[in-house]
C-alpha atoms as a PDB file:
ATOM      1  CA  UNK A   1      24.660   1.113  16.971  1.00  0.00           C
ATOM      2  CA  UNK A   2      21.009   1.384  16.308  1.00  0.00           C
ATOM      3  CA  UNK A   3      19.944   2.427  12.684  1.00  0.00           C
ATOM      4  CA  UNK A   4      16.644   3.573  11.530  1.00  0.00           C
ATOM      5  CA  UNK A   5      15.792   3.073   7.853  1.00  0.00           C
ATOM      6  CA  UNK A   6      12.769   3.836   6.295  1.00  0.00           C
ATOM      7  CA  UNK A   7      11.785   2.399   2.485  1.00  0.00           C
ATOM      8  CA  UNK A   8       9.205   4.176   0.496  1.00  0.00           C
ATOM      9  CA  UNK A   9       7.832   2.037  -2.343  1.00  0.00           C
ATOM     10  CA  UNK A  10       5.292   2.565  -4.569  1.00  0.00           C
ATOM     11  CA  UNK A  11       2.648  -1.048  -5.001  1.00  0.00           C
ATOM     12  CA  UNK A  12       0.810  -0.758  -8.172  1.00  0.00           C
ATOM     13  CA  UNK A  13      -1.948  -3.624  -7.672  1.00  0.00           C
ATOM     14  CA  UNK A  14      -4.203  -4.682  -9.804  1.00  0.00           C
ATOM     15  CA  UNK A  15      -7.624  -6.991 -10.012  1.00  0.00           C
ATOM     16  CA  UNK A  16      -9.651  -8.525 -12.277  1.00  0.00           C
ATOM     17  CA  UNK A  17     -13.277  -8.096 -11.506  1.00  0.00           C
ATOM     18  CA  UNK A  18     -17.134  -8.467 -12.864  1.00  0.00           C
ATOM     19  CA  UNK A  19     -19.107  -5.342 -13.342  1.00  0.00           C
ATOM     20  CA  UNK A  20     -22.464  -5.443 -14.315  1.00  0.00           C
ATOM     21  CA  UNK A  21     -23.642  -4.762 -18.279  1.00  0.00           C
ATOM     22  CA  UNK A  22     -25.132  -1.141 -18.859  1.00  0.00           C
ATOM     23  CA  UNK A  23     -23.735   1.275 -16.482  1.00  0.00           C
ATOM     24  CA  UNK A  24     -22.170   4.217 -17.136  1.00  0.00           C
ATOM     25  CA  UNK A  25     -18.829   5.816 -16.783  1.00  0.00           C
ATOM     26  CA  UNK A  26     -20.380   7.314 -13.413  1.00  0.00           C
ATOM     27  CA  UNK A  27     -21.375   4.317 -11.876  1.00  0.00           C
ATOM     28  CA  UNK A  28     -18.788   2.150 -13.022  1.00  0.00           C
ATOM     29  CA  UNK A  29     -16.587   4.236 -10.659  1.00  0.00           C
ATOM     30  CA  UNK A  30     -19.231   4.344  -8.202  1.00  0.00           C
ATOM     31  CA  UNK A  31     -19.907   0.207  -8.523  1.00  0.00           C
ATOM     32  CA  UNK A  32     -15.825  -0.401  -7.907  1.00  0.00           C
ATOM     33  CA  UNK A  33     -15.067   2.423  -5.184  1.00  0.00           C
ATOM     34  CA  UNK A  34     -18.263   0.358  -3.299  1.00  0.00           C
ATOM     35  CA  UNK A  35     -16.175  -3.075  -3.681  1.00  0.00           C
ATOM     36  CA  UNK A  36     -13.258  -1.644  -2.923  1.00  0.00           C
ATOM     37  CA  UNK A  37     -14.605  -0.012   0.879  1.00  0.00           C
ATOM     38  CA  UNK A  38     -16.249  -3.188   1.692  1.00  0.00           C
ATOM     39  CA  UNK A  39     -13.330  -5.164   1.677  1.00  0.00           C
ATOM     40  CA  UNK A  40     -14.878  -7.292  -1.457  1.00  0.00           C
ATOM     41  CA  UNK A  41     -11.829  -6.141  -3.856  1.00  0.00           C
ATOM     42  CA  UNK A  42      -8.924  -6.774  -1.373  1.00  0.00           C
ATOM     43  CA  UNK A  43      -8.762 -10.572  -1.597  1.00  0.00           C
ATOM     44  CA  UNK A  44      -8.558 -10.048  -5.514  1.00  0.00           C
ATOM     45  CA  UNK A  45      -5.510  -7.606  -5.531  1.00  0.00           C
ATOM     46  CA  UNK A  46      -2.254  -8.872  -6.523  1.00  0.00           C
ATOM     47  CA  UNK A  47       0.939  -7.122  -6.969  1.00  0.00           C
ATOM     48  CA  UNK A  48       1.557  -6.407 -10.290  1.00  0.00           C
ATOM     49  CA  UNK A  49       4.204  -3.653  -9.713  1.00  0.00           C
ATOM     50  CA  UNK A  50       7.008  -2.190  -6.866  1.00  0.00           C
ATOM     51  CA  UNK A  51       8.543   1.083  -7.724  1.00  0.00           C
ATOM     52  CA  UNK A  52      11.616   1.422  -5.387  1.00  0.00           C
ATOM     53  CA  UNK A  53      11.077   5.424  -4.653  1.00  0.00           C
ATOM     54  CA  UNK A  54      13.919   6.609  -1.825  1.00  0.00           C
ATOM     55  CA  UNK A  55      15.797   4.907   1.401  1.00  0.00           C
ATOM     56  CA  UNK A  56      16.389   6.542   3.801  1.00  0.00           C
ATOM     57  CA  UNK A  57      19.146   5.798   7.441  1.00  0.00           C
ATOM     58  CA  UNK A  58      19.344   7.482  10.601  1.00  0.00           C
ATOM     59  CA  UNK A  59      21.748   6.457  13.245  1.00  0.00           C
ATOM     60  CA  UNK A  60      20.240   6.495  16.803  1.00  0.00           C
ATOM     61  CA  UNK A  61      22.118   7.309  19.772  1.00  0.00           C
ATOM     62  CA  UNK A  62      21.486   4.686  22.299  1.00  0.00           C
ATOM     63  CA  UNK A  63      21.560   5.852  26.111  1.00  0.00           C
ATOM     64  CA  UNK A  64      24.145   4.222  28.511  1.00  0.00           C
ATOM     65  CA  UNK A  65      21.617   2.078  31.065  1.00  0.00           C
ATOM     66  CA  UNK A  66      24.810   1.510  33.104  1.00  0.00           C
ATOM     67  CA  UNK A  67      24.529   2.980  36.575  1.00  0.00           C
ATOM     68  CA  UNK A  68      28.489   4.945  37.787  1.00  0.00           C
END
């Protein structure tokens, strides 16, 4: 028998990271979506948090490769 089961978690991660002195609210967001789509951020995001959310199983019918 052949099962399909699909987990859906939700990963809270979080990072610790330098901003520069003296910007505002505005480009504080700005200065850590721009680390974040570079790539720069990844390497310091750890998991700090799984939230188990549903599970889910499907049985799969499996064809009959025998030949009559």
């Amino acid at each position: 028998m052949k099962v399909i089961v699909t987990v859906v978690e939700k990963i809270t991660s979080e990072a610790h990271i330098d901003i520069p002195d003296g910007l505002n609210k505005s480009a504080i967001k700005q200065h850590i979506v721009d680390r974040y789509n570079t790539g720069e951020m990844s390497t310091d995001m750890n998991i700090f948090q799984v939230d188990f959310e549903s599970i889910n199983a499907q049985i799969v019918k499996e064809h009959s490769t025998k030949s009559a």
